[in-house]
Protein backbone atom coordinates (compact mmCIF):
# COMPACT_ATOMS: atom_id res chain seq x y z
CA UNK A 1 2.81 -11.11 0.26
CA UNK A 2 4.91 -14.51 0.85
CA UNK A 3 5.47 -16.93 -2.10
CA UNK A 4 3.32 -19.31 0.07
CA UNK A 5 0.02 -17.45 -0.37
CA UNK A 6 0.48 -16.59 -4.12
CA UNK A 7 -1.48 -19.94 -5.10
CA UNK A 8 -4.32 -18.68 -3.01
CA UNK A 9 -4.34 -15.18 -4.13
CA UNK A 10 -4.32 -16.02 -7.49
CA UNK A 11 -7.42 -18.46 -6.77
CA UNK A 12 -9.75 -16.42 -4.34
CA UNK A 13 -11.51 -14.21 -6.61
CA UNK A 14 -9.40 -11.16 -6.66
CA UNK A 15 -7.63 -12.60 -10.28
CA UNK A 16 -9.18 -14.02 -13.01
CA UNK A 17 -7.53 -15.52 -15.91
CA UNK A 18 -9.34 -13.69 -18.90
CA UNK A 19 -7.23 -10.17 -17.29
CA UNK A 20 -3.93 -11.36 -17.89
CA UNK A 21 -3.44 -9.32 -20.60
CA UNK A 22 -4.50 -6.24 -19.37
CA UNK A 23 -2.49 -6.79 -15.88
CA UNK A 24 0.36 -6.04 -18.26
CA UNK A 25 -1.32 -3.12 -19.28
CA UNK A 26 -2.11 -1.87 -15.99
CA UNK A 27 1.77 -1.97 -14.88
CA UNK A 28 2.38 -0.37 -17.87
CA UNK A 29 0.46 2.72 -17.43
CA UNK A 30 1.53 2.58 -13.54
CA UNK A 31 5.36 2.39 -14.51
CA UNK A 32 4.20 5.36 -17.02
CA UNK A 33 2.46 6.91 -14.04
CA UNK A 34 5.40 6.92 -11.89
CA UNK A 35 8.48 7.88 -14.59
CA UNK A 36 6.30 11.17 -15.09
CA UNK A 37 6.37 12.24 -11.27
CA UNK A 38 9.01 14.71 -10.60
CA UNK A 39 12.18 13.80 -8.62
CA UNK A 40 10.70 16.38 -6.01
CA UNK A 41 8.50 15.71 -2.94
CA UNK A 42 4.67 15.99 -3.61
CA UNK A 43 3.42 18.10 -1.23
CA UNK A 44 0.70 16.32 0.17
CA UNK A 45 -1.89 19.03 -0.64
CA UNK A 46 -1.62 18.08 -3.89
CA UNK A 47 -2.67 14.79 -3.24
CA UNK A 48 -6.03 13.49 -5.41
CA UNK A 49 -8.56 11.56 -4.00
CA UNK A 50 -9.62 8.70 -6.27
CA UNK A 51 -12.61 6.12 -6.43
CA UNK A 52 -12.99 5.10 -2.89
CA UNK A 53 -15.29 1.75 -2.05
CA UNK A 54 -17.29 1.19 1.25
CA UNK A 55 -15.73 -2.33 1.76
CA UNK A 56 -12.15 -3.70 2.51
CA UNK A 57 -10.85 -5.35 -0.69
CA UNK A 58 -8.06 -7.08 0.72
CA UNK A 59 -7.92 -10.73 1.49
CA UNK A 60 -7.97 -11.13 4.75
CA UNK A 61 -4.29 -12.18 6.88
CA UNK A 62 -2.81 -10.75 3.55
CA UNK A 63 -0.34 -7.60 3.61
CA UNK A 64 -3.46 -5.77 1.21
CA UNK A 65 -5.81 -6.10 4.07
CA UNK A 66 -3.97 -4.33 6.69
CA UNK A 67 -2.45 -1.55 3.90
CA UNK A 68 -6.97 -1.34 3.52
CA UNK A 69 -7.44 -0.92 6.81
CA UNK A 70 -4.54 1.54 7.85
CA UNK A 71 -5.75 3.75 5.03
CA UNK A 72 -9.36 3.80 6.24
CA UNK A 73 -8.38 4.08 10.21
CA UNK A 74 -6.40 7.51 8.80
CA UNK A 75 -8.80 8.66 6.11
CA UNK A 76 -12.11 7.52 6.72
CA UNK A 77 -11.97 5.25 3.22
CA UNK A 78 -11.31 2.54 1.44
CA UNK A 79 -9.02 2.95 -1.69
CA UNK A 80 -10.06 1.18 -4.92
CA UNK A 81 -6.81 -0.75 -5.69
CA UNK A 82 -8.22 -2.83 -7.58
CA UNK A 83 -8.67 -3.57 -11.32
CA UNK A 84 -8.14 -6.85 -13.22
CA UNK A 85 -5.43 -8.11 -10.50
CA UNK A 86 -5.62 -7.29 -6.78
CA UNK A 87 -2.51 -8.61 -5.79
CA UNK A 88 0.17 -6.09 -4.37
CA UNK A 89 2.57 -5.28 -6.97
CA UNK A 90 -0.55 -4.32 -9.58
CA UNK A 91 -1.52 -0.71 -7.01
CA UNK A 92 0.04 1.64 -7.92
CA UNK A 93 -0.91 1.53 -11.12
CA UNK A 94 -4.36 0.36 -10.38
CA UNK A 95 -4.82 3.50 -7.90
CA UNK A 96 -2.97 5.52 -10.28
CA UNK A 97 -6.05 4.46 -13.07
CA UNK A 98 -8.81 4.90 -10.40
CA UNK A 99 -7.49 8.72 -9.92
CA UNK A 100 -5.31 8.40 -6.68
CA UNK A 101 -1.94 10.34 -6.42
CA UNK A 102 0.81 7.72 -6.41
CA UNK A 103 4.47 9.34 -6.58
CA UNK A 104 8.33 7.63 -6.01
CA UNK A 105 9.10 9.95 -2.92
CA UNK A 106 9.02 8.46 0.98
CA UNK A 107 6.00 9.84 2.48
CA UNK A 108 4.55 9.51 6.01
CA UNK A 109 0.76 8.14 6.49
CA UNK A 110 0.75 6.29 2.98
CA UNK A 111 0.55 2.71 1.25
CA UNK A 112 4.13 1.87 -0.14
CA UNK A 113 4.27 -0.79 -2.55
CA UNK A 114 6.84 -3.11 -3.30
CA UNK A 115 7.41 -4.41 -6.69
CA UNK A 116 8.38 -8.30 -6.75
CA UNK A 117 11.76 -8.95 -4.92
CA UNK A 118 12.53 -5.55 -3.39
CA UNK A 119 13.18 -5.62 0.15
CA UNK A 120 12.01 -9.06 0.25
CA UNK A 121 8.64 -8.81 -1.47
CA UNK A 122 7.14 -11.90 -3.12
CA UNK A 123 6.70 -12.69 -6.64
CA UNK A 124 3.28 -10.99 -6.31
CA UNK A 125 4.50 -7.94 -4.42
CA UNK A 126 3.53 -6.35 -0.87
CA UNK A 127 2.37 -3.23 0.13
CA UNK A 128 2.66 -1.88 3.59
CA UNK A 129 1.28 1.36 5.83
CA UNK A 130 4.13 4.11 6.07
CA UNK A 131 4.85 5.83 9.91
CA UNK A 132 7.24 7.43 9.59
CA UNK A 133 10.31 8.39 6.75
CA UNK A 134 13.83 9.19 8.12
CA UNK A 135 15.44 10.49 5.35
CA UNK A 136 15.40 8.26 2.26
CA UNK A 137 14.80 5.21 5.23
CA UNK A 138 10.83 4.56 5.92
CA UNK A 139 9.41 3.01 9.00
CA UNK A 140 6.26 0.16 8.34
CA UNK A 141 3.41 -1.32 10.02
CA UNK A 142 2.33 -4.85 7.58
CA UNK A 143 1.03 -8.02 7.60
CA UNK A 144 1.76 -11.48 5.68
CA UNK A 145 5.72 -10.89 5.99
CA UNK A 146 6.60 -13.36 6.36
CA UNK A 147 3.03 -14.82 7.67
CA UNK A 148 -0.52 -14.67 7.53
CA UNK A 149 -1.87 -12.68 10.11
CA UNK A 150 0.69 -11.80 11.86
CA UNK A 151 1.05 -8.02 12.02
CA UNK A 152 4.92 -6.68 12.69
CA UNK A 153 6.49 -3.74 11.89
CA UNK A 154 10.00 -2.67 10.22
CA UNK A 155 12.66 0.22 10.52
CA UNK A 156 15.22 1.61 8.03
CA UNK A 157 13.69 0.06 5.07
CA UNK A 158 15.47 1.85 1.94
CA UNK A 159 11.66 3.88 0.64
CA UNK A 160 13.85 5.70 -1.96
CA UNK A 161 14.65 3.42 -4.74
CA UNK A 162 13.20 1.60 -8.18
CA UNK A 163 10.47 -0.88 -7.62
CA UNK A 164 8.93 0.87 -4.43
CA UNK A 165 6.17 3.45 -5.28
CA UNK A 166 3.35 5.35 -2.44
CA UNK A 167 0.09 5.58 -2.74
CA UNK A 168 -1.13 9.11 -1.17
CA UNK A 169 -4.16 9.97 0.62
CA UNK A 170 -6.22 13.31 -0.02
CA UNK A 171 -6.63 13.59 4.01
CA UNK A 172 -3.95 15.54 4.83
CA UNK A 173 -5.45 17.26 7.83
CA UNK A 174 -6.39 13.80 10.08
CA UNK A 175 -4.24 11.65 11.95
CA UNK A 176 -1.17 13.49 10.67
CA UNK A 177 -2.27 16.34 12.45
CA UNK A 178 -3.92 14.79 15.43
CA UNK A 179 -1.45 12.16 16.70
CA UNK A 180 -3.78 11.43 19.17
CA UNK A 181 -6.16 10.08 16.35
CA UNK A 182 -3.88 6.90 15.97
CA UNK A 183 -2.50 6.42 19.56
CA UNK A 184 -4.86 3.77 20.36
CA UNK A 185 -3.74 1.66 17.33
CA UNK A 186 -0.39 0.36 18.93
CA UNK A 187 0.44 -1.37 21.80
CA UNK A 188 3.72 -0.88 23.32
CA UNK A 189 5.40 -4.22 21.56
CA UNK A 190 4.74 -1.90 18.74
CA UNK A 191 2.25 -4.29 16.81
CA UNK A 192 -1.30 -3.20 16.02
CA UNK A 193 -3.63 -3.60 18.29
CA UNK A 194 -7.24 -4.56 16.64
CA UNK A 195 -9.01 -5.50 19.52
CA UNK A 196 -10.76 -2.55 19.85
């Protein structure tokens, strides 16, 4: 998310003042959450689905929207991310608490999040949809960076490293086996096309 939408995200419903304290408590657990996980790659059949929801959480034109929606165009759900703070840098742990698998390894067809100030991340965070990992470098489709609404992508982003965490789906055997599945979703400038 950009520092210029932080006012806005901590007004528009997803944050309210009385959770403060347990926001602490919920990075907590997630940093707790993410020591334990092995220096190894998950394999992704190990992945556990958590609480799903039937709606997209995200505010739209924000980075969580788009994270929603590329997780429910590849798994056929919405992820519960949230908890007593929506905004970006409060998933992992928030997924982690809602039962989803959330480990430090680069991994294709997952929600990376971005603690505050890594790789340019705002003082609430961002979270983007992983296509592809090259090594310890991961490819992203995201929104809100550095705008709202404005979809881009980024190569070579340094996935491996403290502050950046992924949030795994259970589908394993979806798009990431049917490549086909997400063809329509690009265009060849290599934004997302939603006007299907």
């Amino acid at each position: 998310m950009s520092k210029d939408n932080e006012q806005q995200m901590e007004n528009d419903g997803h944050t309210r003042p009385r959770f403060r304290s347990m926001r602490l408590i919920a990075v907590m657990l997630g940093l707790g959450v993410l020591l334990s996980i092995g220096a190894g790659p998950l394999p992704a059949s190990a992945a556990t689905q958590g609480v799903t929801l039937g709606y997209n959480p995200g505010a739209p034109g924000q980075c969580t929207w788009l994270a929603e929606l590329e997780f429910h165009d590849y798994t056929g759900t919405y992820i519960d991310t949230l908890g007593g703070n929506g905004n970006a840098m409060y998933w992992g742990a928030n997924a982690a608490a809602h039962g989803w698998t959330v480990t430090s390894q680069p991994t294709v067809n997952s929600i990376v999040v971005f603690q505050p100030g890594v790789d340019g991340a705002g003082s609430v965070g961002h979270v983007a949809w992983v296509t592809s990992v090259s090594g310890s470098n991961i490819s992203v489709v995201e929104m809100d960076f550095p705008h709202p609404y404005i979809v881009s992508t980024r190569s070579n982003v340094g996935g491996l490293k403290a502050g950046v965490a992924y949030i795994l789906p259970a589908n394993t055997t979806s798009a990431a086996t049917n490549p086909a599945a997400r063809a329509g979703l690009f265009s060849g400038s290599g934004r997302a096309d939603r006007s299907r």
